[in-house]
N, C-alpha and C. Protein backbone atom coordinates (compact mmCIF):
# COMPACT_ATOMS: atom_id res chain seq x y z
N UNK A 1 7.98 61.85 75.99
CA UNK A 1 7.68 63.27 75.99
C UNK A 1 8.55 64.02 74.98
N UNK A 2 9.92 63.91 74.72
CA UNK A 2 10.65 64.24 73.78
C UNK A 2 10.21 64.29 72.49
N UNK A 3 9.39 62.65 72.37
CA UNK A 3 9.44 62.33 71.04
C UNK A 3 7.98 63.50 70.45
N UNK A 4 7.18 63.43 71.28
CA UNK A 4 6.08 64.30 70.97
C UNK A 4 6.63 65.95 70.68
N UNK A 5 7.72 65.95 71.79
CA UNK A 5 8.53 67.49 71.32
C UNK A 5 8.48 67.81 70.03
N UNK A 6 9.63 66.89 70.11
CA UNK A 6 10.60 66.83 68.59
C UNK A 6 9.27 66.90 67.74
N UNK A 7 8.20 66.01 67.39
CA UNK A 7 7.41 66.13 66.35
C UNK A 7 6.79 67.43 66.49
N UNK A 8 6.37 67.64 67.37
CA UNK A 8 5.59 68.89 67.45
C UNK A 8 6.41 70.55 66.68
N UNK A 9 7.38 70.51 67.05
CA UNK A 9 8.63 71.30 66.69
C UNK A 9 8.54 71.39 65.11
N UNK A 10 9.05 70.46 65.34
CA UNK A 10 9.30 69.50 63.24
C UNK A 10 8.01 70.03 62.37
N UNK A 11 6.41 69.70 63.26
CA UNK A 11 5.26 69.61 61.88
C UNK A 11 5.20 71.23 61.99
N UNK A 12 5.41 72.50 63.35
CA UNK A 12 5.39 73.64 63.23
C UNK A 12 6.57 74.25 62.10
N UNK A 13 7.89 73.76 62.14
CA UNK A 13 8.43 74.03 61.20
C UNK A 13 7.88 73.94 59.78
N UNK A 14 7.75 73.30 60.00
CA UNK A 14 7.70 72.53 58.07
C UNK A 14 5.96 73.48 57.97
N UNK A 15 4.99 73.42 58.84
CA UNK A 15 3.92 74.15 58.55
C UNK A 15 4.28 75.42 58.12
N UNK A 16 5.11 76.36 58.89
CA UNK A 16 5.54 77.64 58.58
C UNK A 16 6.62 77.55 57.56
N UNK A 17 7.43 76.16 56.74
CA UNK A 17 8.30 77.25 56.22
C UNK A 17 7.40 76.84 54.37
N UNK A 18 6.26 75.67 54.49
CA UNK A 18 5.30 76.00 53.59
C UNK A 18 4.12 76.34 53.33
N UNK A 19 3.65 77.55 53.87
CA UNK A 19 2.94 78.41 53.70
C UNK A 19 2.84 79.57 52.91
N UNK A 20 4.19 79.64 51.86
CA UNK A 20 4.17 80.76 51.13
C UNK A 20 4.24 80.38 49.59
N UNK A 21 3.65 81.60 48.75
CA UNK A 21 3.46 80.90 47.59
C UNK A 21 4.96 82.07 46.90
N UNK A 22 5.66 81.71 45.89
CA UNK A 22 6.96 82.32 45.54
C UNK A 22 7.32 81.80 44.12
N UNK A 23 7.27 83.26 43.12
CA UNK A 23 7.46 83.60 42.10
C UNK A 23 8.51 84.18 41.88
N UNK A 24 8.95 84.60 40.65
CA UNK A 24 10.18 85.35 40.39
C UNK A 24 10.05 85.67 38.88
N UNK A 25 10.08 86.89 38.80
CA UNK A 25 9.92 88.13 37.72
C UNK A 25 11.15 88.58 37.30
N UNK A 26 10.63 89.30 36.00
CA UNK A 26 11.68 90.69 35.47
C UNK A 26 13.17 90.03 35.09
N UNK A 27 12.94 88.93 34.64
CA UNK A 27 14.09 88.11 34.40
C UNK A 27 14.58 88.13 32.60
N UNK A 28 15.59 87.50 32.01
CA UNK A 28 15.67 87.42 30.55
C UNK A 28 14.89 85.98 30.56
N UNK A 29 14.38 86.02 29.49
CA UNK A 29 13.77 84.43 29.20
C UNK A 29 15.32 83.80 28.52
N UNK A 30 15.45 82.53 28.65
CA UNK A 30 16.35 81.39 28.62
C UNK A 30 16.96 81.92 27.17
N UNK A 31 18.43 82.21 26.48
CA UNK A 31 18.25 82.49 25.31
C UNK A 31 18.59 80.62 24.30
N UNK A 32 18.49 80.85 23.41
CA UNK A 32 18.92 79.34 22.51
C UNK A 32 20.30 79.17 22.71
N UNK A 33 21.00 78.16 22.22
CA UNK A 33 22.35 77.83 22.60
C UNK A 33 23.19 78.36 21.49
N UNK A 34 22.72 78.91 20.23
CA UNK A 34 23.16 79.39 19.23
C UNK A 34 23.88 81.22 19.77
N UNK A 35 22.77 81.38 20.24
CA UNK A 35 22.81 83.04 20.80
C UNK A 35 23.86 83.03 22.00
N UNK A 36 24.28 82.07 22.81
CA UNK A 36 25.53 82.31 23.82
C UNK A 36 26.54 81.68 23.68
N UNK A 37 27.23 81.96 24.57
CA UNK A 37 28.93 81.86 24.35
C UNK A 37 29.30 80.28 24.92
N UNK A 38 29.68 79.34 24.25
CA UNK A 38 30.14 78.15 24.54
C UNK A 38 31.42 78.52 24.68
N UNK A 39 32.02 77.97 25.89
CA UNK A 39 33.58 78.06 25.91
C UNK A 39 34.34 76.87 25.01
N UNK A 40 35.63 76.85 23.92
CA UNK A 40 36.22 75.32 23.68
C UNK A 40 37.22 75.22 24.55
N UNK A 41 37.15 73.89 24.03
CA UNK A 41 38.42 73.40 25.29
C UNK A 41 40.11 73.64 25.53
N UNK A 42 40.22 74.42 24.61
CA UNK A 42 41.62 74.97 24.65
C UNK A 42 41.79 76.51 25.18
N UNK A 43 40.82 77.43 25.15
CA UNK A 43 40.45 78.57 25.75
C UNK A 43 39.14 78.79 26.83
N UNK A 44 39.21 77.58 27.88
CA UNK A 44 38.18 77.78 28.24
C UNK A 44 37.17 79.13 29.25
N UNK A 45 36.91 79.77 29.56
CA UNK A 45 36.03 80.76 29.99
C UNK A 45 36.27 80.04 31.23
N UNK A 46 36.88 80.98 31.77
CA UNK A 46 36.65 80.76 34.26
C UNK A 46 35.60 81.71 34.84
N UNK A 47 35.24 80.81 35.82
CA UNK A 47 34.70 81.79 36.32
C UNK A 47 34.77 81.63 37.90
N UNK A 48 34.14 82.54 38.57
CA UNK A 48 34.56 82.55 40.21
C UNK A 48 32.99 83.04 40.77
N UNK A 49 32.34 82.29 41.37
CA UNK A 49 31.10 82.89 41.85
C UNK A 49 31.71 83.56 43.24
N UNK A 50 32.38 84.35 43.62
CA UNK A 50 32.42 85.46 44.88
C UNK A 50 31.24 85.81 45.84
N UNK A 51 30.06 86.09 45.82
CA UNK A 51 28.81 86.11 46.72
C UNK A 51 27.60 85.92 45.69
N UNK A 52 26.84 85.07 46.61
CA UNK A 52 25.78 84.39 45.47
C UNK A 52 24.37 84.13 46.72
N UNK A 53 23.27 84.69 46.59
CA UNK A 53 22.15 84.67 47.35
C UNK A 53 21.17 84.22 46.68
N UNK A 54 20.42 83.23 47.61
CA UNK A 54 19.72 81.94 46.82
C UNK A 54 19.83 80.92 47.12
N UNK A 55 19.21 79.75 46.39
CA UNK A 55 19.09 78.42 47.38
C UNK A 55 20.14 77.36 45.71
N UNK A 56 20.31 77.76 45.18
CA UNK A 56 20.88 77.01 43.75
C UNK A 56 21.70 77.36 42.89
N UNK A 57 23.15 77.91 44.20
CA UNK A 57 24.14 78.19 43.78
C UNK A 57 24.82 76.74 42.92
N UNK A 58 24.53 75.68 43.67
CA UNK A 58 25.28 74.56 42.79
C UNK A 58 24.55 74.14 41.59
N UNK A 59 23.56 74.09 41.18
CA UNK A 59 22.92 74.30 40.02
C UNK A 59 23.43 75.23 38.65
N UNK A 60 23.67 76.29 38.91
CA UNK A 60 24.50 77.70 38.55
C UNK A 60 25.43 77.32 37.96
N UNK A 61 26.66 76.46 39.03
CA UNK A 61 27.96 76.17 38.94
C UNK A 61 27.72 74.97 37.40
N UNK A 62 26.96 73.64 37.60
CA UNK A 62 26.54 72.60 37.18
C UNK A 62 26.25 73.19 35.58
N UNK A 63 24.93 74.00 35.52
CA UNK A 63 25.04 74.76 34.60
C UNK A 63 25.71 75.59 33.36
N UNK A 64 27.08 76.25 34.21
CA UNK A 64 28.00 77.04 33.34
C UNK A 64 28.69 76.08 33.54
N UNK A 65 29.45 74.85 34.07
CA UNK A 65 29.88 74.11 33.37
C UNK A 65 29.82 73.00 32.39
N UNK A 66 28.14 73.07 32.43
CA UNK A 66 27.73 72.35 30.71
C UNK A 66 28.25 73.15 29.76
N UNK A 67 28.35 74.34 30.16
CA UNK A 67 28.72 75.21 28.54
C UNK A 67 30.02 74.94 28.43
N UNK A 68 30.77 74.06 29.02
CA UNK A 68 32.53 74.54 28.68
C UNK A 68 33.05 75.18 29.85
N UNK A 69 32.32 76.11 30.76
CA UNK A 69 33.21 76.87 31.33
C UNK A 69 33.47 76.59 32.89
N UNK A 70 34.73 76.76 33.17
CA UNK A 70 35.88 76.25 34.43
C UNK A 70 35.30 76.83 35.54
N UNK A 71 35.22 76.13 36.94
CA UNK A 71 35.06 77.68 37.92
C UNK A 71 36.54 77.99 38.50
N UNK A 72 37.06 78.42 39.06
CA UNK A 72 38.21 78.43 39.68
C UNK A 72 37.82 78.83 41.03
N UNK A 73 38.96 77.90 41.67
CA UNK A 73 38.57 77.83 42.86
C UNK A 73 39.92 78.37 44.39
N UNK A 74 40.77 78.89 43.11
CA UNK A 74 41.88 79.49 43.72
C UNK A 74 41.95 80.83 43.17
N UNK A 75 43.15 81.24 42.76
CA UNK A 75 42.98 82.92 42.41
C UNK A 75 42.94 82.64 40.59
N UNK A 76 42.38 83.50 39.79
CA UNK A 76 42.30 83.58 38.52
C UNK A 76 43.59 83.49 38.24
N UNK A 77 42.68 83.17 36.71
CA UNK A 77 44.47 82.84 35.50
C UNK A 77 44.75 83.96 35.55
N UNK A 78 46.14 83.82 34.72
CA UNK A 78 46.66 85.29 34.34
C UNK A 78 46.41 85.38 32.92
N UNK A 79 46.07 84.11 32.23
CA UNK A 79 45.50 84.31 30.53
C UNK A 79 44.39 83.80 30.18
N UNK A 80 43.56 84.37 29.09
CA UNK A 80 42.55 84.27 29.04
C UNK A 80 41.45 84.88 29.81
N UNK A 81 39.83 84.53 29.38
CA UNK A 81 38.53 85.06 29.90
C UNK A 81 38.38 84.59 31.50
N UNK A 82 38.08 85.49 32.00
CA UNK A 82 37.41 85.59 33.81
C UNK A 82 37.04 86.05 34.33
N UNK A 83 35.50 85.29 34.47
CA UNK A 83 34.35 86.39 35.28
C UNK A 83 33.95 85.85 36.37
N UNK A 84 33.82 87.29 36.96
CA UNK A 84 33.60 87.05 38.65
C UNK A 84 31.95 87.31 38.69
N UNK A 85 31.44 86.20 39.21
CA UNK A 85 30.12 86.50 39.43
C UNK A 85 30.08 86.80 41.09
N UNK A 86 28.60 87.76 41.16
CA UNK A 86 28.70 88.50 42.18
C UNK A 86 26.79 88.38 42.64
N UNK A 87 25.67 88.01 43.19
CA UNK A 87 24.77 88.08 43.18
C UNK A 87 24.33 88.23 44.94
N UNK A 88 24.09 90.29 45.02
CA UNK A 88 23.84 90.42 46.01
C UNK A 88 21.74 90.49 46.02
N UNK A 89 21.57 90.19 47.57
CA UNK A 89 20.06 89.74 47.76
C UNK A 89 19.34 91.72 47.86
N UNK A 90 18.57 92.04 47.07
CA UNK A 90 17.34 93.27 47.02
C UNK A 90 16.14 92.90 48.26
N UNK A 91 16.57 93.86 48.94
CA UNK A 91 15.57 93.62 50.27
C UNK A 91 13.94 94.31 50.18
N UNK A 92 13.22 93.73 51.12
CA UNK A 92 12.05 93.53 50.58
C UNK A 92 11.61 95.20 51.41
N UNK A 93 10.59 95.83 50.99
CA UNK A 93 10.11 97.82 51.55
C UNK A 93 10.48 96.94 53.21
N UNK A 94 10.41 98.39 54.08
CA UNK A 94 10.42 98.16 55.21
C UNK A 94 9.09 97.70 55.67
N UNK A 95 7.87 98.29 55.34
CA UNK A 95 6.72 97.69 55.81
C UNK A 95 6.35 96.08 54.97
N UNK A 96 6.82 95.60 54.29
CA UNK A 96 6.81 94.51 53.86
C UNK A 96 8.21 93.41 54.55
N UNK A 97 9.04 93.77 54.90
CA UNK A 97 9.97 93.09 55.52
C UNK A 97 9.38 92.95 57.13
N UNK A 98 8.33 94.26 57.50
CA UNK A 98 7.73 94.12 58.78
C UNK A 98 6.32 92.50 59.00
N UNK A 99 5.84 93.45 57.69
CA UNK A 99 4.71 92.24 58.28
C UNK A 99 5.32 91.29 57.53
N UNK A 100 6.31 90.38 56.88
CA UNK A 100 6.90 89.36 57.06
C UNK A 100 6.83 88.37 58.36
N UNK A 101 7.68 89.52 59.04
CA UNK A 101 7.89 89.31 60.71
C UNK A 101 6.74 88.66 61.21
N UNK A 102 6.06 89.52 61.32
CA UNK A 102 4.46 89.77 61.85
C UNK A 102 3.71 88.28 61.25
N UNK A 103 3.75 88.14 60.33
CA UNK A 103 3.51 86.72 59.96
C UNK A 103 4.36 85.07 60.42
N UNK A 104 5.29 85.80 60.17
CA UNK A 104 5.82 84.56 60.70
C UNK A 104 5.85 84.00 62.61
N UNK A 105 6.04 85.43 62.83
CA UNK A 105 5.37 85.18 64.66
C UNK A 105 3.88 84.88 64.48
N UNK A 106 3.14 85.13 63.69
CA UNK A 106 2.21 84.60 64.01
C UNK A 106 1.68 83.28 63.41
N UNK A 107 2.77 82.50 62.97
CA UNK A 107 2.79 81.36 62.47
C UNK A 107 1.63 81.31 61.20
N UNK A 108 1.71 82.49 60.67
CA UNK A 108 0.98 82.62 59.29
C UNK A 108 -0.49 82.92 59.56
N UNK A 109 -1.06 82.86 60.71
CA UNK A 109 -2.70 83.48 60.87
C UNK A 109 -2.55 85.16 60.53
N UNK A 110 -1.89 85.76 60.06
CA UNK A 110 -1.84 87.13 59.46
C UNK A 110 -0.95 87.15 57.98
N UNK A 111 -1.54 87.70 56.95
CA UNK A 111 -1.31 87.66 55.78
C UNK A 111 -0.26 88.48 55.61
N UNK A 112 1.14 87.87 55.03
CA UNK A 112 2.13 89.28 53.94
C UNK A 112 2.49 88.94 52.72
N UNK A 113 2.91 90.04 52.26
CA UNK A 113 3.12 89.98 50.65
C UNK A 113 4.49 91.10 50.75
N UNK A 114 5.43 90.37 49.59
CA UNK A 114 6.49 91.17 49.42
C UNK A 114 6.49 91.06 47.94
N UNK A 115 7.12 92.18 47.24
CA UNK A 115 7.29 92.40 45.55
C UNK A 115 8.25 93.08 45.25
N UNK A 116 9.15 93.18 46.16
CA UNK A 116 10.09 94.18 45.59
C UNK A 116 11.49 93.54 45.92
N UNK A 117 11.34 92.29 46.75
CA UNK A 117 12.88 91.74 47.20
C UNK A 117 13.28 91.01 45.79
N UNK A 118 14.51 90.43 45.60
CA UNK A 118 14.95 89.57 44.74
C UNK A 118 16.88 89.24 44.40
N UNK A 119 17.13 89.60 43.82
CA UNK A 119 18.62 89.74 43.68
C UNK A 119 18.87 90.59 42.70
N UNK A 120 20.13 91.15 42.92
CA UNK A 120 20.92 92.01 41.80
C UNK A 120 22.34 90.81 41.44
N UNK A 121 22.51 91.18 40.42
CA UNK A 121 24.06 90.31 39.43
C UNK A 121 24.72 91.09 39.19
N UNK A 122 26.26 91.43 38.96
CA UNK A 122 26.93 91.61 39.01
C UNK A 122 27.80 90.66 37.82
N UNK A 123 28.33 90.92 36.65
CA UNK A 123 29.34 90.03 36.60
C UNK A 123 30.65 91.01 35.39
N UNK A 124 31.70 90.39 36.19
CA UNK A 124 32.32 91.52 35.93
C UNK A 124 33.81 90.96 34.75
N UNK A 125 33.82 91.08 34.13
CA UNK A 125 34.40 90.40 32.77
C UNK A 125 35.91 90.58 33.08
N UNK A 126 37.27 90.04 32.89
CA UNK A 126 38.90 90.33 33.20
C UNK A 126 39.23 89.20 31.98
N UNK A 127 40.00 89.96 31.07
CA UNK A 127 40.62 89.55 30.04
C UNK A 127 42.44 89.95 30.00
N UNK A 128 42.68 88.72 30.46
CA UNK A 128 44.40 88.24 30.70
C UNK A 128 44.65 89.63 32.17
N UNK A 129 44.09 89.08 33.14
CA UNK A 129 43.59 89.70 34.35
C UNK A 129 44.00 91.30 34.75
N UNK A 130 43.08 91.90 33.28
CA UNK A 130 42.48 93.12 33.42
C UNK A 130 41.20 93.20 33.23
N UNK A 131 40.65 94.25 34.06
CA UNK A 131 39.29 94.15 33.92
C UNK A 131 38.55 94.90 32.65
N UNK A 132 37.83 94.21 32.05
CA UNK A 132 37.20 94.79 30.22
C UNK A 132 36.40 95.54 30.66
N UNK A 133 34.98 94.63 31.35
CA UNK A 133 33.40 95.66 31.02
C UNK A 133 32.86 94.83 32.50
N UNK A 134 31.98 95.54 32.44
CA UNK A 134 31.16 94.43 33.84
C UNK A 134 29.47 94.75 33.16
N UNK A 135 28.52 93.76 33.74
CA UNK A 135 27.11 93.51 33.43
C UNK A 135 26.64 93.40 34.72
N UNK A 136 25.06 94.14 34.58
CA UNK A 136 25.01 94.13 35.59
C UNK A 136 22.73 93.80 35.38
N UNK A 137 22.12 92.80 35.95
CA UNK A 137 20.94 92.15 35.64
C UNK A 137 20.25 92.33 37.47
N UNK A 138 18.92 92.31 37.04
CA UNK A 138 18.22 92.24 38.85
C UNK A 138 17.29 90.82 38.06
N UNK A 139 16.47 90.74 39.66
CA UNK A 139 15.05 89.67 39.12
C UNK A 139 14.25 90.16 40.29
N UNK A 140 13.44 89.96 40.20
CA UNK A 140 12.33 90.08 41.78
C UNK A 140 11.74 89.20 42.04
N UNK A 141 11.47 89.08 42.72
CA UNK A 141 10.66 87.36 43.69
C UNK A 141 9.58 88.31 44.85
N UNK A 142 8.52 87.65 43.82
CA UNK A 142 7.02 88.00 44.75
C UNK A 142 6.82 86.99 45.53
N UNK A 143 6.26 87.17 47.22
CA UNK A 143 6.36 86.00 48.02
C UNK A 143 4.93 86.68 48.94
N UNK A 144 3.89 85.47 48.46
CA UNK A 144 3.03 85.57 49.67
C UNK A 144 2.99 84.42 50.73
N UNK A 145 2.82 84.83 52.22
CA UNK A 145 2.73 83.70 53.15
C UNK A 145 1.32 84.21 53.72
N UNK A 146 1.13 82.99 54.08
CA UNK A 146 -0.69 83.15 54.92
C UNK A 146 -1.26 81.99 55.08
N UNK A 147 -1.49 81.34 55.86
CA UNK A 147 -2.18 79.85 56.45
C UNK A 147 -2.50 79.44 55.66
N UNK A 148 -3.52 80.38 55.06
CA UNK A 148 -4.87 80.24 54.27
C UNK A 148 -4.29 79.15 53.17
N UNK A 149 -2.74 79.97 52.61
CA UNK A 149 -2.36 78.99 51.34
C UNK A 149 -1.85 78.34 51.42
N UNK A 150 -1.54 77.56 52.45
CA UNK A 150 -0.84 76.21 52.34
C UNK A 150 -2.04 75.58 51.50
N UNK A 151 -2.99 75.02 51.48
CA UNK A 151 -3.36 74.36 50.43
C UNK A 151 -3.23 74.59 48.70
N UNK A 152 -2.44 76.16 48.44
CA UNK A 152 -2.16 76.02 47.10
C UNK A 152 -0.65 76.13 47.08
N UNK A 153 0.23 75.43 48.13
CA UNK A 153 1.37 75.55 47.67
C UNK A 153 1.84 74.55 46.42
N UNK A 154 1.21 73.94 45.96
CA UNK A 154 1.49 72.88 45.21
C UNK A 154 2.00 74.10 43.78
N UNK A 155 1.41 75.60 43.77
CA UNK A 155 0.98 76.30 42.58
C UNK A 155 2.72 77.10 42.81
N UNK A 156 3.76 76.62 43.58
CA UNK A 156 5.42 76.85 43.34
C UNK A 156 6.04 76.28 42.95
N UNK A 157 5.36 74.62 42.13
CA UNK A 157 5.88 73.75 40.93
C UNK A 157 5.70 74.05 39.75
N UNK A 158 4.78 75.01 39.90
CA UNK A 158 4.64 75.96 38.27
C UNK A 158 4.95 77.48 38.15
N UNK A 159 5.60 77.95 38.71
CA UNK A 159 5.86 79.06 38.97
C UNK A 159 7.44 78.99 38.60
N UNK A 160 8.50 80.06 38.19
CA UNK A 160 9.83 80.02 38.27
C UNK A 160 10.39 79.60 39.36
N UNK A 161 11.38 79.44 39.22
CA UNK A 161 12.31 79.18 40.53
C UNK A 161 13.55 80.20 40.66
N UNK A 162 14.17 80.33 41.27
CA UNK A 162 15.31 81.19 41.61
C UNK A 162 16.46 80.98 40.58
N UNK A 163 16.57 79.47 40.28
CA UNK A 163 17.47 78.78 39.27
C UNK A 163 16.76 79.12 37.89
N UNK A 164 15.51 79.12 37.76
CA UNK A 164 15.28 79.61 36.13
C UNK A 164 15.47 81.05 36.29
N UNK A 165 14.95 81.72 36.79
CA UNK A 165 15.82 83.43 37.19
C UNK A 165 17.12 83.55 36.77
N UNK A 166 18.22 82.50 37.50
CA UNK A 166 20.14 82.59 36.93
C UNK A 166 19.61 82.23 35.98
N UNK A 167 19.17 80.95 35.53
CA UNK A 167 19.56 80.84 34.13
C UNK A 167 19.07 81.53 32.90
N UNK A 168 18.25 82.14 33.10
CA UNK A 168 17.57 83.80 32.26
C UNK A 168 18.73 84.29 32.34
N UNK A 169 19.24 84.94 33.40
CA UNK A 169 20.32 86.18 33.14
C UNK A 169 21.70 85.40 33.00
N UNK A 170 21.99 84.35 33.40
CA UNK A 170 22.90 83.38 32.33
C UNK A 170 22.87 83.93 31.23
N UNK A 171 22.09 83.03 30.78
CA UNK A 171 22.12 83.34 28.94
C UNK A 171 21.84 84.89 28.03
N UNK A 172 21.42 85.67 29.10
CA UNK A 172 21.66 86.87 28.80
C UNK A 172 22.26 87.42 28.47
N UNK A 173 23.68 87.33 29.64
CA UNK A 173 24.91 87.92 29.81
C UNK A 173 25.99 86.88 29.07
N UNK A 174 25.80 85.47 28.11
CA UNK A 174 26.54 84.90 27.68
C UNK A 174 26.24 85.73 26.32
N UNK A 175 25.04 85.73 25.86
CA UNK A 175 24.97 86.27 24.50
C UNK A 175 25.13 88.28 24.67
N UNK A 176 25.39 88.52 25.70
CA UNK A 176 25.86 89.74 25.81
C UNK A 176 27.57 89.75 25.45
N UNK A 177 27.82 88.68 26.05
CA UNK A 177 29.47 88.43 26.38
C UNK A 177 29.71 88.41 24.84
N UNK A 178 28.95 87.43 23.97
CA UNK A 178 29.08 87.29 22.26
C UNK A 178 28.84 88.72 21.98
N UNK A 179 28.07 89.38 22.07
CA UNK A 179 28.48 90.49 20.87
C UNK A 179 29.45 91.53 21.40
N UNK A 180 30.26 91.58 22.77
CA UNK A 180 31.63 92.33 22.93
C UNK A 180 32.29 91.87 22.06
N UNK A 181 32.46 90.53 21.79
CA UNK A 181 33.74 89.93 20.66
C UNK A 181 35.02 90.07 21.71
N UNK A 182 34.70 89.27 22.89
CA UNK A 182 36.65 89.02 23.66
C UNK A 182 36.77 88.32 23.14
């Protein structure tokens, strides 16, 4: 009887948590490696991700340290470049955060759509630990759920991901970081 539980539990999960189809907008497209800031290895660029919302924070990390740059994982240097990244979550209208709800109690036999949630960035630049300039980037993530589409979820392997979103405003804010000249 358990075991029928447990499955039963399990295929309702996994039914409801793919039922939605999820995009992500309003982002920088990827820039070339010429256009951002490579850290070298004798001055390398730290950084500190502080709050980060999303499913591919370690990706992020993996990422800016292909370019050269350190995370720190204690308190910043006192010399040299250090940015604090900061990525708080943009909540979705109230009547769209409702019928969310409303959908998901109803295990997706009622349709919602959200367009306005996503994240805001934050990143805030400290050179020989004073603070220079700070940048500041959003993205939005359109998310429909509804029974109906579980058969086109396959169409969120072609769609952005949350991680091509950072890495848009990555390379944004690296080739932003290049033309301050720290």
């Amino acid at each position: 009887m358990q075991k029928i539980l447990r499955t039963a539990f399990l295929s309702i999960f996994l039914l409801i948590q793919n039922q939605c189809i999820m995009t992500y907008r309003d982002f920088p497209e990827p820039s070339p490696p010429s256009e951002t800031v490579v850290a070298d290895q004798k001055n390398p660029i730290h950084f500190k991700i502080t709050r980060f919302t999303g499913w591919s924070e370690s990706k992020v990390v993996l990422y800016l340290e292909g370019k050269g740059w350190k995370e720190v994982t204690g308190y910043p240097p006192e010399k040299g470049i250090y940015i604090e990244i900061q990525s708080v979550k943009k909540s979705p209208s109230t009547l769209a955060a409702f019928l969310i709800y409303i959908s998901y109690a109803t295990f997706g036999i009622l349709p919602s759509f959200s367009g306005k949630d996503g994240a805001q960035i934050s990143m805030i630049v400290y050179k020989d630990s004073k603070r220079v300039t700070g940048f500041e980037y959003e993205f939005t993530r359109k998310t429909f759920i509804w029974l109906a589409a579980l058969p086109f979820v396959w169409l969120n392997f072609m769609t952005n991901s949350d991680f091509d979103a950072y890495k848009g405003i990555l390379d944004k804010f690296s080739s932003d970081l290049k033309i301050t000249k720290l």
